[in-house]
N, C-alpha and C. Protein backbone atom coordinates (compact mmCIF):
# COMPACT_ATOMS: atom_id res chain seq x y z
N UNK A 1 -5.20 3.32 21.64
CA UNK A 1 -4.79 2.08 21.00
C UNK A 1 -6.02 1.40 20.40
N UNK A 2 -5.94 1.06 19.06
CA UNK A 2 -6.96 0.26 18.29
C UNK A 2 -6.86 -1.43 18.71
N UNK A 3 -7.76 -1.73 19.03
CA UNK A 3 -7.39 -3.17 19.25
C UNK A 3 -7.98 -4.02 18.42
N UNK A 4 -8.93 -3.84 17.09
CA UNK A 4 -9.05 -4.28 16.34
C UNK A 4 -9.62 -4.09 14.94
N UNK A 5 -9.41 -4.69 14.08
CA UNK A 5 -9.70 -4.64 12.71
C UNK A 5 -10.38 -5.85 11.82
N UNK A 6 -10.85 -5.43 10.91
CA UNK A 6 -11.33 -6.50 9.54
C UNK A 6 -11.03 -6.22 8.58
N UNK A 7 -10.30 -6.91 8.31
CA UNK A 7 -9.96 -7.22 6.35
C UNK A 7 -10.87 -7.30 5.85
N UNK A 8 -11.34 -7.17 4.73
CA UNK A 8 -12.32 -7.13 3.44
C UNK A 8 -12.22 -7.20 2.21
N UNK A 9 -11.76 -8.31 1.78
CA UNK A 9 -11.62 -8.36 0.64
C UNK A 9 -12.32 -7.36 -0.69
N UNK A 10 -12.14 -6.90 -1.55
CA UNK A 10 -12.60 -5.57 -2.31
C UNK A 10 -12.87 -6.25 -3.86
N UNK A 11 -14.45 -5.91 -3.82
CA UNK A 11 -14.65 -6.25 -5.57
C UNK A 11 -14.96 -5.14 -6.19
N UNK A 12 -15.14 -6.29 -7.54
CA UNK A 12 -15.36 -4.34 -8.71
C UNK A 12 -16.70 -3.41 -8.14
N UNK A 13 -17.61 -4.28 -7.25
CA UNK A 13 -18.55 -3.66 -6.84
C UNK A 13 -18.43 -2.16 -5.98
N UNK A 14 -17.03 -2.24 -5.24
CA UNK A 14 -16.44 -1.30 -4.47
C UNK A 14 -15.78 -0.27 -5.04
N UNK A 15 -15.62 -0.34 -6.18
CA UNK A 15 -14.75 0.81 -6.87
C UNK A 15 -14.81 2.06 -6.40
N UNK A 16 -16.09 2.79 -6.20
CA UNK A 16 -16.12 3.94 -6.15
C UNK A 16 -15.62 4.07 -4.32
N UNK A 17 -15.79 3.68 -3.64
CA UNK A 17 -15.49 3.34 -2.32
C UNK A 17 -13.99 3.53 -2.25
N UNK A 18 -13.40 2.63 -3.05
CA UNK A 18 -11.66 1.99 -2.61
C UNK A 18 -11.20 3.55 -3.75
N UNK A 19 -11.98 4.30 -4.63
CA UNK A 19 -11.48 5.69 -5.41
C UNK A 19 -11.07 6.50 -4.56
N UNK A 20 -12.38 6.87 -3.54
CA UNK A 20 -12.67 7.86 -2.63
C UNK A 20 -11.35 7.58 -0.82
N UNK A 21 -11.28 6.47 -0.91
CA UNK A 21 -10.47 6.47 0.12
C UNK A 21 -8.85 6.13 -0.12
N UNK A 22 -8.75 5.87 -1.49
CA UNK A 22 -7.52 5.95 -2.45
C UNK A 22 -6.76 7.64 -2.07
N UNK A 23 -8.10 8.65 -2.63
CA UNK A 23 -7.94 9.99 -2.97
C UNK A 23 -7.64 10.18 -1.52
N UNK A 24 -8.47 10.39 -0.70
CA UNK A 24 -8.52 10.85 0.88
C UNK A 24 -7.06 10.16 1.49
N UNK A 25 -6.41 9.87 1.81
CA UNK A 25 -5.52 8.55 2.38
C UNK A 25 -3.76 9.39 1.56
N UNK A 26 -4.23 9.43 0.39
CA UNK A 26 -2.83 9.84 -0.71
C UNK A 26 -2.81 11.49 -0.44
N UNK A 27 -3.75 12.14 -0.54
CA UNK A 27 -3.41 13.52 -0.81
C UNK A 27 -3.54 14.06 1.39
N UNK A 28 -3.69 13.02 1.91
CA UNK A 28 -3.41 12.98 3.96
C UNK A 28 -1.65 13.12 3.61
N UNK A 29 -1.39 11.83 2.43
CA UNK A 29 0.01 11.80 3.04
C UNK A 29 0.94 12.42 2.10
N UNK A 30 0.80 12.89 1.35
CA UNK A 30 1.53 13.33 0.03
C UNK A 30 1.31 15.08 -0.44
N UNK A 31 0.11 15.09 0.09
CA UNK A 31 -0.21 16.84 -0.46
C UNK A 31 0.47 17.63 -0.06
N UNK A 32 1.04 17.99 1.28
CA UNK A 32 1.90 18.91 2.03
C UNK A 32 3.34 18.81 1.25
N UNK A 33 4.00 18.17 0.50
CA UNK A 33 5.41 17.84 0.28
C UNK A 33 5.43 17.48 -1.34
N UNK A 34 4.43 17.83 -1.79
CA UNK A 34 3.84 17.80 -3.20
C UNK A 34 3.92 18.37 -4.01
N UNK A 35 3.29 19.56 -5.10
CA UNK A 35 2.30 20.37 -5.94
C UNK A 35 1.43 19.97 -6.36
N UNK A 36 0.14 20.37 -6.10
CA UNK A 36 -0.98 20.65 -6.16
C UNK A 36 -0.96 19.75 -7.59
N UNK A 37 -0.42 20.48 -8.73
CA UNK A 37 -0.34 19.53 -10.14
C UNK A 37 -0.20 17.88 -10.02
N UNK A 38 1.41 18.23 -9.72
CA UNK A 38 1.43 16.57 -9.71
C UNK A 38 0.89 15.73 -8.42
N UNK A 39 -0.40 16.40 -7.46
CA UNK A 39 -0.77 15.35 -7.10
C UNK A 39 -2.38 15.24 -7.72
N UNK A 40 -2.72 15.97 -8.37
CA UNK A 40 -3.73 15.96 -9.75
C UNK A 40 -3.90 15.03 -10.31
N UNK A 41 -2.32 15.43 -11.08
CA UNK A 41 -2.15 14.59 -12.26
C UNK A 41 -1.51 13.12 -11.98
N UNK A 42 -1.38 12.90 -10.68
CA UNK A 42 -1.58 10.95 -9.93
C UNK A 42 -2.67 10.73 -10.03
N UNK A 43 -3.02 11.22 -9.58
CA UNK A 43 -4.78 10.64 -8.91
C UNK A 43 -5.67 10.66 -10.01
N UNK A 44 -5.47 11.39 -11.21
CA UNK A 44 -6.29 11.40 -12.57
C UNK A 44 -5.64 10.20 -13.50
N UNK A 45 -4.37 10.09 -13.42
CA UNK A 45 -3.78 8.92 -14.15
C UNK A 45 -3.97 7.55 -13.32
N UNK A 46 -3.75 7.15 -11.98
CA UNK A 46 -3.53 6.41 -11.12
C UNK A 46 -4.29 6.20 -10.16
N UNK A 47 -5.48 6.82 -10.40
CA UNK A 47 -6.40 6.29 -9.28
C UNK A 47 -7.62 6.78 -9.61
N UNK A 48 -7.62 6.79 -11.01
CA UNK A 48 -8.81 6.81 -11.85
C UNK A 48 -10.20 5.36 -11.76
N UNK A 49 -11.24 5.61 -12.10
CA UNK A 49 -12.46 4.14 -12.11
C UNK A 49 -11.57 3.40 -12.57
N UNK A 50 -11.02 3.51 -14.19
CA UNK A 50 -10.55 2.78 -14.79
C UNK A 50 -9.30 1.98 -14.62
N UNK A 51 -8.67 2.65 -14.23
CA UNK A 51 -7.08 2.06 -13.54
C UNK A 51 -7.50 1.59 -12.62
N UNK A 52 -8.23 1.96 -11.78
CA UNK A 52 -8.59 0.83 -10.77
C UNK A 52 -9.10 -0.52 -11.07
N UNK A 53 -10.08 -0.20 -11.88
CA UNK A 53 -10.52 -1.66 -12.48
C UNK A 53 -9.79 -2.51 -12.89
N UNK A 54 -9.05 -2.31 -13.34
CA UNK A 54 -7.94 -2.33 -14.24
C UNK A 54 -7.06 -3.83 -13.54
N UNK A 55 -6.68 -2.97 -11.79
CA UNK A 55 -5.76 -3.67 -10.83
C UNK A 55 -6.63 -4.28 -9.76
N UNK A 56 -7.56 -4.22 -10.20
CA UNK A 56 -8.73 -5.23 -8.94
C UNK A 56 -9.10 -6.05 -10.06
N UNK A 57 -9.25 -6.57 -11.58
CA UNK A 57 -9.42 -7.81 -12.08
C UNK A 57 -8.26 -8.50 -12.33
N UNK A 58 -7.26 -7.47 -11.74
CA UNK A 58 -5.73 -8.43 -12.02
C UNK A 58 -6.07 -9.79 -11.03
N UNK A 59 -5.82 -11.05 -11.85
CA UNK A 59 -5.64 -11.95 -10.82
C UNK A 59 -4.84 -12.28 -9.17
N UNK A 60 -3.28 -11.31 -9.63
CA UNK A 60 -2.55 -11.50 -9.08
C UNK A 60 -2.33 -10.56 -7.89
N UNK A 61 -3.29 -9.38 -7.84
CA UNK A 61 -3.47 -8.40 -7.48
C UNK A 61 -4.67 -8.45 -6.34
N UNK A 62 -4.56 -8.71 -4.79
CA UNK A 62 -5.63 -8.29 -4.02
C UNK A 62 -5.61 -7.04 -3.21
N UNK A 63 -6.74 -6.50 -3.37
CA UNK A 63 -7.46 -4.87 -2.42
C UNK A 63 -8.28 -5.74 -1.09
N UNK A 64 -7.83 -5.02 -0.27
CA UNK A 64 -8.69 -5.24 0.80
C UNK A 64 -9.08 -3.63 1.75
N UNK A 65 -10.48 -3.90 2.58
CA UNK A 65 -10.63 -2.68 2.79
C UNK A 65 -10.03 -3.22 4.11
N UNK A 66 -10.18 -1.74 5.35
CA UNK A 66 -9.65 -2.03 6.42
C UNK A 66 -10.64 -1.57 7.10
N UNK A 67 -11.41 -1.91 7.51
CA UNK A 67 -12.50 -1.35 8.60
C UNK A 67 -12.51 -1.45 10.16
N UNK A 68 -12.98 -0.12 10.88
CA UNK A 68 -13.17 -0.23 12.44
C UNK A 68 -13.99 0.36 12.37
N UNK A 69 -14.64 -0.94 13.55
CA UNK A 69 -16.20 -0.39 13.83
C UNK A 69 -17.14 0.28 11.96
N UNK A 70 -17.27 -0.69 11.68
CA UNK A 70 -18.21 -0.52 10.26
C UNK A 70 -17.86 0.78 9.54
N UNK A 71 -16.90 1.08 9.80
CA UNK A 71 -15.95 2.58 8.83
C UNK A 71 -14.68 2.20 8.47
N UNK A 72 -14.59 2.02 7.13
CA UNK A 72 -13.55 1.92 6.19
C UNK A 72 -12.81 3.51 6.41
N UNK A 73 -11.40 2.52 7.26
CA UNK A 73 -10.50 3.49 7.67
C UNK A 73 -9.35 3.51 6.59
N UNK A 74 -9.10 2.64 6.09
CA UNK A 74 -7.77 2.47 5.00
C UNK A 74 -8.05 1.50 3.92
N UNK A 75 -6.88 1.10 3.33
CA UNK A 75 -6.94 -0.12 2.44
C UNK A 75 -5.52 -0.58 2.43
N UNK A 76 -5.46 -1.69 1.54
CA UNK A 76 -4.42 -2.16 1.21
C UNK A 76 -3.97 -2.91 0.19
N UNK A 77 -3.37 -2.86 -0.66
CA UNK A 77 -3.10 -3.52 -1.80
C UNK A 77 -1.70 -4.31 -2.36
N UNK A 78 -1.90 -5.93 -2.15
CA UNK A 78 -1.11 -6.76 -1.76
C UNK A 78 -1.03 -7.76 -3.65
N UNK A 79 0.18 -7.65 -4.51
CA UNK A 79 0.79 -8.23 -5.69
C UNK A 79 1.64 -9.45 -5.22
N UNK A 80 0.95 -10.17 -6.34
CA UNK A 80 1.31 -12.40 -5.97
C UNK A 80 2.56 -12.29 -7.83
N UNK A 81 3.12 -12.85 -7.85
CA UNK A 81 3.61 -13.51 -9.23
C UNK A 81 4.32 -12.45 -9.71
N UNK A 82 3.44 -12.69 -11.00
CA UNK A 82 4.09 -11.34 -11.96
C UNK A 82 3.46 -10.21 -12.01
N UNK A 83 2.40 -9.77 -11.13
CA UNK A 83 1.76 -8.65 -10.94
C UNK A 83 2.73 -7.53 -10.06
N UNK A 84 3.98 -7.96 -9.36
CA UNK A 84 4.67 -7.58 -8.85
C UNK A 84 5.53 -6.18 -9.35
N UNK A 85 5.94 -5.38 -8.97
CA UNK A 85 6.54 -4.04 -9.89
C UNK A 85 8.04 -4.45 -9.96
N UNK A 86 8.40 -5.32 -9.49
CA UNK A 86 9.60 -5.67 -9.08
C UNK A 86 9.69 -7.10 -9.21
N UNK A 87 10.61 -7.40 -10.28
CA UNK A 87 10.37 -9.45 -9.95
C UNK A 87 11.58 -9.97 -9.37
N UNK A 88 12.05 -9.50 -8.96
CA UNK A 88 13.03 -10.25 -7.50
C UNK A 88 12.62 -11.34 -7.45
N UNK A 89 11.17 -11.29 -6.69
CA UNK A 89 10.91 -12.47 -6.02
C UNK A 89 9.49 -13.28 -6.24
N UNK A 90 9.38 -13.20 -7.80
CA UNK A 90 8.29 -13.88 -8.01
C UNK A 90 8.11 -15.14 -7.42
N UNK A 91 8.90 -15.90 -7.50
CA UNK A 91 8.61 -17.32 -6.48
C UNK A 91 8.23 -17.42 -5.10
N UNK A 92 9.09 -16.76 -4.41
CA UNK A 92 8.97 -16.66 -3.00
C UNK A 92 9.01 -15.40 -2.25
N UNK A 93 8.23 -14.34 -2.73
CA UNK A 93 7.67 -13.15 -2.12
C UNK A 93 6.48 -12.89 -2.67
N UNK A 94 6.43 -11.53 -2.02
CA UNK A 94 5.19 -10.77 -2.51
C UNK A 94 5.46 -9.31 -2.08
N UNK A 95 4.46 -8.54 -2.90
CA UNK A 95 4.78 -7.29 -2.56
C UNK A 95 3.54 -6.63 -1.75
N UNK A 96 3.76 -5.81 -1.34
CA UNK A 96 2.86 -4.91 -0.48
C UNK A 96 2.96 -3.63 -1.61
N UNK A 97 1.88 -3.15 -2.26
CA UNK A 97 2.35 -2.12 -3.14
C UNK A 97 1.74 -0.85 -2.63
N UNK A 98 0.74 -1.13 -1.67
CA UNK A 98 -0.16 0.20 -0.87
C UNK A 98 -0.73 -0.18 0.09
N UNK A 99 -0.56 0.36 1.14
CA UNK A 99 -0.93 0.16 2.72
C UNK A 99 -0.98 1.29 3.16
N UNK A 100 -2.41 2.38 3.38
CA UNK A 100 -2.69 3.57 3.64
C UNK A 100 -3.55 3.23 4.96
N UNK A 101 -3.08 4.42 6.08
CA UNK A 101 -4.55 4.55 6.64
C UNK A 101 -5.16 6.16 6.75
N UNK A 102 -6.12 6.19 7.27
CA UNK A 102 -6.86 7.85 7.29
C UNK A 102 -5.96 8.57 8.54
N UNK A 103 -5.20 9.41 7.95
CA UNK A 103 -4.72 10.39 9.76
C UNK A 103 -4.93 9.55 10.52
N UNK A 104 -6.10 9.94 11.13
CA UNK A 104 -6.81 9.64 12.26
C UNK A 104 -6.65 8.48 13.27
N UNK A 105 -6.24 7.33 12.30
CA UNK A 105 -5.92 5.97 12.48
C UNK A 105 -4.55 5.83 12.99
N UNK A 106 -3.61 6.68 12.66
CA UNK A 106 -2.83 6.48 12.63
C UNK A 106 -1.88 6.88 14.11
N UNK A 107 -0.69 5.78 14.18
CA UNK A 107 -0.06 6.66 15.31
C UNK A 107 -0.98 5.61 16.86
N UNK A 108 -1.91 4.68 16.11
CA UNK A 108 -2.80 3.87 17.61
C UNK A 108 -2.68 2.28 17.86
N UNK A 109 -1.27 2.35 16.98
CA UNK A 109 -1.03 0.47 17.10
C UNK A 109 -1.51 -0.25 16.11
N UNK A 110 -1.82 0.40 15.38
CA UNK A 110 -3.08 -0.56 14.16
C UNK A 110 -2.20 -0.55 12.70
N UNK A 111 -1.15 0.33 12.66
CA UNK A 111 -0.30 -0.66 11.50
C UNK A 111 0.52 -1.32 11.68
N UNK A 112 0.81 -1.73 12.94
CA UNK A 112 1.69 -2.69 13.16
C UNK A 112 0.98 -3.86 13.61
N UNK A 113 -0.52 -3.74 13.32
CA UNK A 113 -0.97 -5.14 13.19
C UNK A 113 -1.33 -5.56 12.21
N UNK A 114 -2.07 -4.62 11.55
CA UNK A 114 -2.28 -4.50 10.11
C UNK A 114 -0.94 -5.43 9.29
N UNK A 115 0.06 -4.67 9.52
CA UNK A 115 1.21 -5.35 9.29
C UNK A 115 1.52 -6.82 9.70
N UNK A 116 1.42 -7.17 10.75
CA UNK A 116 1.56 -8.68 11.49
C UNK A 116 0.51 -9.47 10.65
N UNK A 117 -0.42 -8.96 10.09
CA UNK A 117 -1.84 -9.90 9.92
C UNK A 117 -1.44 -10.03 8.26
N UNK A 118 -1.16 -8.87 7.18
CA UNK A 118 -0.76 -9.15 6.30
C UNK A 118 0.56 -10.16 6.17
N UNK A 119 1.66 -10.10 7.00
CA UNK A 119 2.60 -11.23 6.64
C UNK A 119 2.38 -12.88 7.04
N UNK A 120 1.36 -12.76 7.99
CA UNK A 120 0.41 -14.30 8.05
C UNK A 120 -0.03 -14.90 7.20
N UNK A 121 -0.94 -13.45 6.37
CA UNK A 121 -1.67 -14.20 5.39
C UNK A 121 -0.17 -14.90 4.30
N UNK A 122 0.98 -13.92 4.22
CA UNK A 122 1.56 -14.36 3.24
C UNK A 122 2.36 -16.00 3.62
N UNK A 123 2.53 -15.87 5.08
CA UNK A 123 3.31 -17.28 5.22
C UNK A 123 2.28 -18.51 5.11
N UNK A 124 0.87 -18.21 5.52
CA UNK A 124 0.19 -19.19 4.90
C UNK A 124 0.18 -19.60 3.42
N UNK A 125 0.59 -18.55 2.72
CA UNK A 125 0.23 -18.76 1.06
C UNK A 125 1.43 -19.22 0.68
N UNK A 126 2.74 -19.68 1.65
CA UNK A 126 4.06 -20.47 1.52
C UNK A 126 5.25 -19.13 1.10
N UNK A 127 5.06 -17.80 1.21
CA UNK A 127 5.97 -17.14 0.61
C UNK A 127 6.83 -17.11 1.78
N UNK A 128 7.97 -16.40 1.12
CA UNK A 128 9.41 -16.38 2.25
C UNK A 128 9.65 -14.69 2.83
N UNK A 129 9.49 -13.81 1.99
CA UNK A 129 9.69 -12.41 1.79
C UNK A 129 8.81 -11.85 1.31
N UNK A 130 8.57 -11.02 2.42
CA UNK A 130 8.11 -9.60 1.48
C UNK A 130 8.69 -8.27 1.11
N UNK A 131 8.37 -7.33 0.20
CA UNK A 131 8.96 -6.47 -0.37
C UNK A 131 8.23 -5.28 -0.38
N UNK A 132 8.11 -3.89 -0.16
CA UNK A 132 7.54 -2.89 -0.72
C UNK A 132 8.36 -1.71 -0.82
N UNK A 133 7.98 -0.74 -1.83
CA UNK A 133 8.61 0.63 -2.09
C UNK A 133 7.71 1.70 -0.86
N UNK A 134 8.78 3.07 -0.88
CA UNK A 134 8.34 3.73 0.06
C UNK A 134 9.75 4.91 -0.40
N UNK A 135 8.76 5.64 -0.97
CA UNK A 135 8.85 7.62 -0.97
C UNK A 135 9.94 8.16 0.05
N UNK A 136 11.51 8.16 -1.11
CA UNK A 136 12.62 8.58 0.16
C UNK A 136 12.20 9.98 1.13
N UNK A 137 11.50 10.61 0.74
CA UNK A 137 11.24 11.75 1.65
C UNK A 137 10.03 11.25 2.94
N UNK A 138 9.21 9.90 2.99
CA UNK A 138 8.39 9.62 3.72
C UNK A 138 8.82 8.92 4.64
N UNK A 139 9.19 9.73 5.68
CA UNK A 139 10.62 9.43 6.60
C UNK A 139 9.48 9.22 7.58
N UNK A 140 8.51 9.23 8.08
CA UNK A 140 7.41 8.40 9.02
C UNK A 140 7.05 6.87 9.05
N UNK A 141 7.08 6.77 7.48
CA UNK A 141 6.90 5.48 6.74
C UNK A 141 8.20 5.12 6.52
N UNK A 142 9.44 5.23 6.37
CA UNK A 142 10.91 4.28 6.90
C UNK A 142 10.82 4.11 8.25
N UNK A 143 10.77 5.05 9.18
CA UNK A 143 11.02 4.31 10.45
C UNK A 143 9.99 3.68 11.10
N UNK A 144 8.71 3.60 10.49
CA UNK A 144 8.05 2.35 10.91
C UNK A 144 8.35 1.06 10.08
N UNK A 145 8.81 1.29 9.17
CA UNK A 145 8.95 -0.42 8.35
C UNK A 145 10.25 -0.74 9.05
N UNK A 146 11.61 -0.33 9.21
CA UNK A 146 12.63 -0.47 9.68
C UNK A 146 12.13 -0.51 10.64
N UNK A 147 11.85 -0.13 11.68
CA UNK A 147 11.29 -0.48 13.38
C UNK A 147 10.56 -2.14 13.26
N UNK A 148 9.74 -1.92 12.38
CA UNK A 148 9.23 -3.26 11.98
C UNK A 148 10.22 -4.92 11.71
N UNK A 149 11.17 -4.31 11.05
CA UNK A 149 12.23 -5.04 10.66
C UNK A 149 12.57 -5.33 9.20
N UNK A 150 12.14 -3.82 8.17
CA UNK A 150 12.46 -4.25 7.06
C UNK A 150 13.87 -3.61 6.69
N UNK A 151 14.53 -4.05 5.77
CA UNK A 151 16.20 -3.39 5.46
C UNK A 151 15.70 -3.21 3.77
N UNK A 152 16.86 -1.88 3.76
CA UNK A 152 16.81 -1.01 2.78
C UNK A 152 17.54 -2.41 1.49
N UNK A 153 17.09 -2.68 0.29
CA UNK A 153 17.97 -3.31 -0.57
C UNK A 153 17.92 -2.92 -1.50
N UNK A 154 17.77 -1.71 -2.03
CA UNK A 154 17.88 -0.91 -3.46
C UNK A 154 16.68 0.63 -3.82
N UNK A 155 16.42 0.64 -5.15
CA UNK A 155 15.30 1.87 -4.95
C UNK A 155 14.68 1.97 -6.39
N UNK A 156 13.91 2.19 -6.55
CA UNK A 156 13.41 2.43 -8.25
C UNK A 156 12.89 3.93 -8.33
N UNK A 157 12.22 4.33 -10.02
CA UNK A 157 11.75 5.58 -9.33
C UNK A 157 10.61 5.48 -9.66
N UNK A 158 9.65 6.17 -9.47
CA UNK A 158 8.25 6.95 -8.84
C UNK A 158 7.78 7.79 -9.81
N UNK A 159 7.06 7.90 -10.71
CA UNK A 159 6.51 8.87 -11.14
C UNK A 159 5.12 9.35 -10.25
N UNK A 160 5.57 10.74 -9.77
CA UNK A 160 4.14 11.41 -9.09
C UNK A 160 3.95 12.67 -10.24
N UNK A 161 2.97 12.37 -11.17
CA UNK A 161 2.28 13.49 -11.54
C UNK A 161 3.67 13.98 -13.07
N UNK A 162 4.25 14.87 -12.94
CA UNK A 162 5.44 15.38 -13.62
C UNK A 162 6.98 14.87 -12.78
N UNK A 163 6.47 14.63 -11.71
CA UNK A 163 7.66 14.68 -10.82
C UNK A 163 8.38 13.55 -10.77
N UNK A 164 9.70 12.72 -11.18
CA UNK A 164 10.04 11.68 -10.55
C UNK A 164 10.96 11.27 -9.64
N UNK A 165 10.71 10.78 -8.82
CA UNK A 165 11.08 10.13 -7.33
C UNK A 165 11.40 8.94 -7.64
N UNK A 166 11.82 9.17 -6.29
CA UNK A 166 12.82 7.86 -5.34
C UNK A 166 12.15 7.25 -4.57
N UNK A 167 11.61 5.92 -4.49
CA UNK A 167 11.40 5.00 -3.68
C UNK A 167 12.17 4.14 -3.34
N UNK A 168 12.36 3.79 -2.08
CA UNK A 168 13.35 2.92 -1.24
C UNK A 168 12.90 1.69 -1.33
N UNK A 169 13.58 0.57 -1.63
CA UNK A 169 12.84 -0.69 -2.07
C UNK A 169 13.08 -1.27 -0.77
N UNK A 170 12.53 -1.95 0.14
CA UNK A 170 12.47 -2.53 1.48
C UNK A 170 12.13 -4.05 1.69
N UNK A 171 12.74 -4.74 2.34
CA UNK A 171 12.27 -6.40 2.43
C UNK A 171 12.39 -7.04 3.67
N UNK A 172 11.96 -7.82 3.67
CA UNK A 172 11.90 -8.51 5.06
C UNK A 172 11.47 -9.86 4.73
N UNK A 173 12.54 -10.88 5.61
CA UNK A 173 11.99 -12.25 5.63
C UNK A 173 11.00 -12.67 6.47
N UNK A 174 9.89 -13.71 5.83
CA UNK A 174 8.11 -14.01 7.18
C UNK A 174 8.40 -15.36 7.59
């Protein structure tokens, strides 16, 4: 059991950092159930310097790293307004659009605080709901958000690479 963590807020200074654990984190959870191509051709379109830059000077858009013990284990990437992929709830939500951790991390209590600590920050910032998508085949990642207490309310799709998918759109009131 992890018993603790630090948020870190993420600047353009970090890019190459938040690239490398973007890449490491996505192809942990996605490569096995994949092709090799289209998880290429994500990570060259979508998690390129530039696209990154791109969504870390978005205003509306915060990266944070996740560190234990001075090692950036994950990240997370949390959409305010209209930066949102989904405007449901521009007024009174927010979205969670990426919340990764390394294997390793995982499975020790630490995203379900991770989790508790991100919906704080949001009820401090006055929102009501939050929202995120999640990969119908990433059936590890439904039954922890549902265990959590989020309910299924629709789905959009996913482009990975050539491939397009189904993401389960998920919400929960904070």
């Amino acid at each position: 059991m992890i018993k603790s963590f630090i948020l870190k807020l993420i600047s353009i200074d970090d890019l190459n950092n938040l690239r490398s654990i973007s890449i490491e984190t996505f192809k942990q959870t996605f490569a096995a159930q994949n092709t090799r191509e289209n998880i290429r051709l994500y990570l060259k379109n979508k998690i390129s310097i530039k696209q990154l830059k791109k969504e870390i000077c978005d205003p509306n858009s915060k990266f944070y790293f996740i560190y234990q013990k001075n090692k950036i284990i994950g990240y997370l990437k949390l959409n305010y307004n209209d930066s949102q992929r989904e405007k449901m709830y521009l007024h009174n939500g927010f979205e969670i659009e990426r919340i990764y951790l390394i294997a390793a991390f995982q499975g020790k209590g630490l995203g379900k605080k991770l989790l508790t600590k991100v919906l704080n920050m949001g009820k401090e910032m006055g929102y009501k709901k939050v929202w995120l998508g999640v990969w119908e085949n990433n059936f590890k990642a439904i039954r922890f958000y549902k265990k959590y207490g989020f309910k299924k309310f629709g789905q959009h799709n996913f482009l990975l690479g050539n491939d397009l998918q189904t993401d389960y759109l998920l919400e929960m009131d904070i």
